[in-house]
N, C-alpha and C. Protein backbone atom coordinates (compact mmCIF):
# COMPACT_ATOMS: atom_id res chain seq x y z
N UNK A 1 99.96 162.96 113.17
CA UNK A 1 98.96 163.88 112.66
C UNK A 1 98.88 165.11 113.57
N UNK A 2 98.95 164.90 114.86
CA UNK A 2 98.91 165.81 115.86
C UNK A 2 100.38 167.12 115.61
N UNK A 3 101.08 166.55 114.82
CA UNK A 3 102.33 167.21 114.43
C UNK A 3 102.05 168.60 113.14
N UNK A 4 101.18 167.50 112.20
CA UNK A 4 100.47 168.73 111.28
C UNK A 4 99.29 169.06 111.20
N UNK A 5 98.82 169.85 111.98
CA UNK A 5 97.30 170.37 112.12
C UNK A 5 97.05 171.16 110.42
N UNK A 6 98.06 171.05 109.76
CA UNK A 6 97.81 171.79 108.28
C UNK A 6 96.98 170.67 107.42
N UNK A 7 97.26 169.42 107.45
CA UNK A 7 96.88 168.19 107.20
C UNK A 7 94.80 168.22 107.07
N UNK A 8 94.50 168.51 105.65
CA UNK A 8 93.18 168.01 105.66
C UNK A 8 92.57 167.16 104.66
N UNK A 9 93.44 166.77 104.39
CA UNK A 9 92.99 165.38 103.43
C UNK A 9 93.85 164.14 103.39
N UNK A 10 93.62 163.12 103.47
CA UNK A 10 94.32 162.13 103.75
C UNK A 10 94.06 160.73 102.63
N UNK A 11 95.00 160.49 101.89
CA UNK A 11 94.86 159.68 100.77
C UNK A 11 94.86 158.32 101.28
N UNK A 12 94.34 157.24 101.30
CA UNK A 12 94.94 156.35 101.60
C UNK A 12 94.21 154.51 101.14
N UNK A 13 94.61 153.63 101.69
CA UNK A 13 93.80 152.35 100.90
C UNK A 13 92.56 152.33 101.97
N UNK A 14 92.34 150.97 101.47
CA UNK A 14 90.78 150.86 102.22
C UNK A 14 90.72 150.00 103.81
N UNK A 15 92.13 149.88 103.96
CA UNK A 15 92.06 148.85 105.04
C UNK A 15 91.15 149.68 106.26
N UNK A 16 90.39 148.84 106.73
CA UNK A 16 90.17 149.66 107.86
C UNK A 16 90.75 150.36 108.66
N UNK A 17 92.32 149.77 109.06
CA UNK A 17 92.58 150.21 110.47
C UNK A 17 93.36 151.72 109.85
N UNK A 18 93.68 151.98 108.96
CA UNK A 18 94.14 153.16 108.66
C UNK A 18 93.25 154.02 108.74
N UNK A 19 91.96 153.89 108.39
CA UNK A 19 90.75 154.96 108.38
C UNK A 19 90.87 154.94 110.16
N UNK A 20 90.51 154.34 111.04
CA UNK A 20 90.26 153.97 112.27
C UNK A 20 91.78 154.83 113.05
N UNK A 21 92.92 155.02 112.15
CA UNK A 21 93.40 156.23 112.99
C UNK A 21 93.57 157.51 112.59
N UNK A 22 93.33 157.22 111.16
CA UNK A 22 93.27 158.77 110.77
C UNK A 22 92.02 159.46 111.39
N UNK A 23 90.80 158.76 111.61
CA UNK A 23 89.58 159.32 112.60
C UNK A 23 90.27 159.61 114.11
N UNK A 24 90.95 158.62 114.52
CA UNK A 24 90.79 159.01 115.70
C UNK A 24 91.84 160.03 116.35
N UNK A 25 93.12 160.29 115.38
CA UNK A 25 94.18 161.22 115.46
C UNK A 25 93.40 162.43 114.44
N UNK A 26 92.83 162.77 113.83
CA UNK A 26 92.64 163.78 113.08
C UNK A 26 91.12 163.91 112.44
N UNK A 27 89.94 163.42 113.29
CA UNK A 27 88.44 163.65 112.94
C UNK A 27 87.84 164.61 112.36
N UNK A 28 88.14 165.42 111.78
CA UNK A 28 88.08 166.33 110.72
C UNK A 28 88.89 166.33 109.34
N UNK A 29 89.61 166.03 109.44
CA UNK A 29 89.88 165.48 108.44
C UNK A 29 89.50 164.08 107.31
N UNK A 30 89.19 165.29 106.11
CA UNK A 30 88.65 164.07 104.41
C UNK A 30 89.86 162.95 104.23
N UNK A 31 89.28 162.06 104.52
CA UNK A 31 89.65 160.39 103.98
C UNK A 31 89.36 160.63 102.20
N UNK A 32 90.31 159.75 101.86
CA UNK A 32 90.00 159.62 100.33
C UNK A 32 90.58 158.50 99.89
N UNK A 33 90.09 157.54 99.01
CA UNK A 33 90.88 156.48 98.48
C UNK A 33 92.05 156.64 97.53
N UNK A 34 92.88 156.30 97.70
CA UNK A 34 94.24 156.38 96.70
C UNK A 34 94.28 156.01 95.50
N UNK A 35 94.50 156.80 94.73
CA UNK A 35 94.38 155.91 92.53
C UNK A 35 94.48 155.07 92.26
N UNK A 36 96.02 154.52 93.13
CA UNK A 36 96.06 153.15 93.07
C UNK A 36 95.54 152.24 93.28
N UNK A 37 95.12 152.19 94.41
CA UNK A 37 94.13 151.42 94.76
C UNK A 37 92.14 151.40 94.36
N UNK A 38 92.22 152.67 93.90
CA UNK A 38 90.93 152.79 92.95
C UNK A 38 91.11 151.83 91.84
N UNK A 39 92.28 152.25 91.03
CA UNK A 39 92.48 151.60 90.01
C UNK A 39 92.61 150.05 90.15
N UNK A 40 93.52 149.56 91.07
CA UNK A 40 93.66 148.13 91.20
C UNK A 40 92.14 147.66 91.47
N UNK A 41 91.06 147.95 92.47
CA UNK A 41 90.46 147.32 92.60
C UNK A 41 88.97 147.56 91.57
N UNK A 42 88.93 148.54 90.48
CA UNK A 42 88.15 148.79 89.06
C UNK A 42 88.83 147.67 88.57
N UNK A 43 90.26 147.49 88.19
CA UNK A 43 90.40 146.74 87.76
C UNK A 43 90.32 145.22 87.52
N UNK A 44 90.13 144.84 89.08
CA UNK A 44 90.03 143.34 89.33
C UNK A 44 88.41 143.05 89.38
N UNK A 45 87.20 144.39 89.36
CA UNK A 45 86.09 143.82 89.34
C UNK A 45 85.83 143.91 88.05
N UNK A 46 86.65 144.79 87.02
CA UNK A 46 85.97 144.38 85.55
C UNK A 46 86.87 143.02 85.08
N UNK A 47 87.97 142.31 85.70
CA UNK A 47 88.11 141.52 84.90
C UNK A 47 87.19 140.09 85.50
N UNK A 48 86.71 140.37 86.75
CA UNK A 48 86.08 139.33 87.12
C UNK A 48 84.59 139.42 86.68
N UNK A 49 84.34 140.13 85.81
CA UNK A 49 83.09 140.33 85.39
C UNK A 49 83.27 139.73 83.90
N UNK A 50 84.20 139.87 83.39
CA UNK A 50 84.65 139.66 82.00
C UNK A 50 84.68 137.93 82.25
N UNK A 51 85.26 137.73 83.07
CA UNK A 51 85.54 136.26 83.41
C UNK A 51 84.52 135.65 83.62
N UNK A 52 83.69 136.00 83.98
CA UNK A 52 82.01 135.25 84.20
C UNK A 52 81.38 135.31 83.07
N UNK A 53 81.85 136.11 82.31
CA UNK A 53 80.58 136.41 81.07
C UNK A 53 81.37 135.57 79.86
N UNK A 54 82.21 135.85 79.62
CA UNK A 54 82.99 135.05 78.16
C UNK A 54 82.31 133.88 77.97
N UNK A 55 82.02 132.73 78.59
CA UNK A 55 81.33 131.21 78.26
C UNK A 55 79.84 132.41 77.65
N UNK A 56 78.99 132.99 78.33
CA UNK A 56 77.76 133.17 77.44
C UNK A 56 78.07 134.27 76.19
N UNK A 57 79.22 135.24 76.36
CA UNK A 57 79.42 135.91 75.24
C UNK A 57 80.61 134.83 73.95
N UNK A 58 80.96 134.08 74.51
CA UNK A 58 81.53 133.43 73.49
C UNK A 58 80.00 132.51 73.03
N UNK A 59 78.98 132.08 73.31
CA UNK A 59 78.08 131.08 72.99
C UNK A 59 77.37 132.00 72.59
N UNK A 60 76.87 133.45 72.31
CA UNK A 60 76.00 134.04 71.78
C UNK A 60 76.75 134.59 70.30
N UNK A 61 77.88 134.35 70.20
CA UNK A 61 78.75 135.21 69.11
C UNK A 61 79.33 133.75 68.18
N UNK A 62 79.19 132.77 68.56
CA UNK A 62 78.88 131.24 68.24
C UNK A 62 80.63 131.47 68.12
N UNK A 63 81.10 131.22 69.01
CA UNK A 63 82.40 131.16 68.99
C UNK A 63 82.82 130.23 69.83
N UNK A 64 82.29 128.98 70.05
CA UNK A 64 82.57 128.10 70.91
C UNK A 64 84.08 127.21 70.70
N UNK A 65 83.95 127.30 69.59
CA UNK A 65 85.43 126.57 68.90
C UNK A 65 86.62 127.20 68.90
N UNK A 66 87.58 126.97 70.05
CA UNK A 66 89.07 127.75 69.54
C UNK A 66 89.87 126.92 69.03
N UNK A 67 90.48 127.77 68.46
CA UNK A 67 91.59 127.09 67.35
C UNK A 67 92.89 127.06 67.96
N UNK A 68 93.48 126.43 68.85
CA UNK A 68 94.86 126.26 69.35
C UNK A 68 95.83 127.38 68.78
N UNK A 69 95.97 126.98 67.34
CA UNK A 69 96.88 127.68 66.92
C UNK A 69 97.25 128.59 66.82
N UNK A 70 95.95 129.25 66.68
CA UNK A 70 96.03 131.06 66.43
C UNK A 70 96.30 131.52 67.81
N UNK A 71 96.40 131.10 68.83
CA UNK A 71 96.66 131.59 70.27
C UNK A 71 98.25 131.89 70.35
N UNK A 72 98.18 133.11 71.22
CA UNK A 72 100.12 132.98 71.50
C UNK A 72 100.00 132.07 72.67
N UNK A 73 101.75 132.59 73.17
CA UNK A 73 101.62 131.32 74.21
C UNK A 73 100.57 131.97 75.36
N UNK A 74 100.40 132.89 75.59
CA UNK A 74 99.81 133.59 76.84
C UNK A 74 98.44 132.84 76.60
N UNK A 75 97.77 133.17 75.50
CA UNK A 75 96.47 132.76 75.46
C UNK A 75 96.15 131.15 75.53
N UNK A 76 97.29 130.35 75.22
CA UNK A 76 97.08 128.74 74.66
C UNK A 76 97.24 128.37 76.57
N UNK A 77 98.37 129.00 77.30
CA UNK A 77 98.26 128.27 78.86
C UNK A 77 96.81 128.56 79.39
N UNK A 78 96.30 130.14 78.84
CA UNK A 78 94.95 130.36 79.59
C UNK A 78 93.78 129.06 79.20
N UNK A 79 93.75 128.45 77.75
CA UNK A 79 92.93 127.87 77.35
C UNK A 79 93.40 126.69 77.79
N UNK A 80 94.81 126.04 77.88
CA UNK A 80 95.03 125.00 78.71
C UNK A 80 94.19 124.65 80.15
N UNK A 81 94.33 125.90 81.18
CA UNK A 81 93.93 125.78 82.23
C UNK A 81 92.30 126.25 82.21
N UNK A 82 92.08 126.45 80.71
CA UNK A 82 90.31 126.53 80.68
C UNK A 82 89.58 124.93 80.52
N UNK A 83 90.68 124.04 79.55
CA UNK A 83 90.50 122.81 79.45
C UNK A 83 90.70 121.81 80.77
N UNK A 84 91.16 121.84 81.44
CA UNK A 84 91.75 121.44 82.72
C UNK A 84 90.63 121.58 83.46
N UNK A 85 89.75 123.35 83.84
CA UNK A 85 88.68 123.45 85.06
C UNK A 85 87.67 122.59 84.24
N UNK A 86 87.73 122.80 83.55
CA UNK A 86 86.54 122.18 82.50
C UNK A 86 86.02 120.63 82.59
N UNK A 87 87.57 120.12 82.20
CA UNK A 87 87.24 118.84 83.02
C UNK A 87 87.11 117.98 83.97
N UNK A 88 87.56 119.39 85.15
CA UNK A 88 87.19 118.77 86.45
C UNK A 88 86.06 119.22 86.88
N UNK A 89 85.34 120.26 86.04
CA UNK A 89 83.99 120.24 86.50
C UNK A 89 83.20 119.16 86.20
N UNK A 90 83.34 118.87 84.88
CA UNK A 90 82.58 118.29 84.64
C UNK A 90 82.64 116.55 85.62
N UNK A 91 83.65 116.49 86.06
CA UNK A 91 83.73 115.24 86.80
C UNK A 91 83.23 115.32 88.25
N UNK A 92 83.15 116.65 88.73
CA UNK A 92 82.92 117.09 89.85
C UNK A 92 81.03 116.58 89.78
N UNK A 93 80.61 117.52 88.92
CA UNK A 93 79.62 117.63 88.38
C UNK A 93 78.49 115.85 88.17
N UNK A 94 79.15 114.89 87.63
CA UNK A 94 79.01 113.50 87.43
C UNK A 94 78.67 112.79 88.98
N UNK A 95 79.66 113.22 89.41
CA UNK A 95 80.09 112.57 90.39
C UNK A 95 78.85 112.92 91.42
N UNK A 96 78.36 114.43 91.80
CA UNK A 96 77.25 114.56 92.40
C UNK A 96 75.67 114.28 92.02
N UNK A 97 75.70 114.39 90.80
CA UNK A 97 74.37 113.77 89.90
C UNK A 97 74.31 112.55 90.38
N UNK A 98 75.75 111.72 90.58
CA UNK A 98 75.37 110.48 91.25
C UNK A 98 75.09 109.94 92.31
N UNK A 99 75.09 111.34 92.74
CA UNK A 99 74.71 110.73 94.39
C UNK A 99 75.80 110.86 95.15
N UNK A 100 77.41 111.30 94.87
CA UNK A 100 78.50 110.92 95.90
C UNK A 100 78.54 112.22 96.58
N UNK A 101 78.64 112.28 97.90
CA UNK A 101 79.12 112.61 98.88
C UNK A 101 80.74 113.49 98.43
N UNK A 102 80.72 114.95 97.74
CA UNK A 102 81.91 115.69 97.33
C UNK A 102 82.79 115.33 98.50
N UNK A 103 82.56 115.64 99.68
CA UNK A 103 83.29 115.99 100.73
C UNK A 103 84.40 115.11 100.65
N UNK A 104 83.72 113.57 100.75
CA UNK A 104 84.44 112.51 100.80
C UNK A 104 85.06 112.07 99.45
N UNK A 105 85.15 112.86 98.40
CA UNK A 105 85.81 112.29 96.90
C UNK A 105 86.96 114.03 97.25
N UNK A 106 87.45 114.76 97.43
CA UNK A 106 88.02 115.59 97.51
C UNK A 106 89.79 115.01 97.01
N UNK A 107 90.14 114.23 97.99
CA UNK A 107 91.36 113.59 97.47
C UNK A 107 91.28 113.03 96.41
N UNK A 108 90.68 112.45 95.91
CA UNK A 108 90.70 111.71 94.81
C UNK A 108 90.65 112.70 93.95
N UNK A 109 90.16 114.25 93.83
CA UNK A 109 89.75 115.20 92.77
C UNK A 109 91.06 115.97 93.12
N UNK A 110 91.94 115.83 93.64
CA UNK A 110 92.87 116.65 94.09
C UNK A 110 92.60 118.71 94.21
N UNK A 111 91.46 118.74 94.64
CA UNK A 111 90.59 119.86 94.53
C UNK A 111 90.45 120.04 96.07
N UNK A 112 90.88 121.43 96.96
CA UNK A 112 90.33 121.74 98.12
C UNK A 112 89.10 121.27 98.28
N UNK A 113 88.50 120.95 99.18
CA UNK A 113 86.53 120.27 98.95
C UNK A 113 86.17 121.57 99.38
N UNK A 114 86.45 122.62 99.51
CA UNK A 114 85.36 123.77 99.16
C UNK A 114 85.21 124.04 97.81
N UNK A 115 86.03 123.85 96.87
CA UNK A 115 85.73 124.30 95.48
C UNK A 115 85.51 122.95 95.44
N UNK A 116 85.76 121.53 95.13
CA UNK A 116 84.68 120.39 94.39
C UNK A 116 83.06 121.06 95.41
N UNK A 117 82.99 121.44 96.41
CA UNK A 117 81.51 121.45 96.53
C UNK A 117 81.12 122.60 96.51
N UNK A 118 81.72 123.47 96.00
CA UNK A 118 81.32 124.79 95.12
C UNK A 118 80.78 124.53 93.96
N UNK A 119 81.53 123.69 93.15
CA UNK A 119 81.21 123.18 91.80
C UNK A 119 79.42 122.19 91.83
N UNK A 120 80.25 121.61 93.25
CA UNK A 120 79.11 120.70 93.10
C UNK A 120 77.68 121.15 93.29
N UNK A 121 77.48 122.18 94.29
CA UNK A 121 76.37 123.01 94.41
C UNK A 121 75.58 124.04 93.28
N UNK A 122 76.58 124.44 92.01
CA UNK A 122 76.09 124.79 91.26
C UNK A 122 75.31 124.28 90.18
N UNK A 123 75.69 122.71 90.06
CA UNK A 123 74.25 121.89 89.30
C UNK A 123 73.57 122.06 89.54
């Protein structure tokens, strides 16, 4: 930076340590976030917003029922692996209503025990 004193704007991601030398080689100089990385990370908070909401926007639009068939393949693996969390919540879920100790059922759920007692904390 010390090379181009012409240098007054500086595009770049969000990591810290890049801000942390563009301050300390060139402190006058505008930081700015990069498109890409604007874009990538708009993008990953609207789909994780979309992803939280579908169970109550599919249950308010009474669309609880999918039909296998009409899915391509993209959509039928997503609903596969919607059937799959589904039923390990719900076992997750059983299992603490009853009183068990997640920590210690983890192997048996083949589930990291931070997510069975993620699950389990949300009953």
């Amino acid at each position: 930076m010390a090379a181009h004193p012409e240098v007054e704007i500086v595009s770049r991601d969000r990591g810290g340590g890049y801000g942390q030398a563009v301050a300390g080689a060139a402190p006058d100089v505008v930081q700015v976030a990069d498109r890409w990385h604007l874009m990538a990370n708009a993008s990953q908070a609207f789909l994780d917003v979309v992803r939280r909401s579908m169970t109550p926007i599919r249950r308010a639009l009474g669309a609880g029922i999918v039909s296998p068939e009409l899915l391509t393949s993209a959509e039928r693996l997503q609903y596969e692996g919607f059937l799959r969390r589904e039923e390990m919540n719900t076992a997750v879920r059983a299992l603490a209503d009853g009183g068990v100790w997640i920590g210690m059922e983890c192997s048996k759920l083949t589930l990291p025990c931070g997510c069975a007692a993620a699950l389990a904390c949300e009953v």
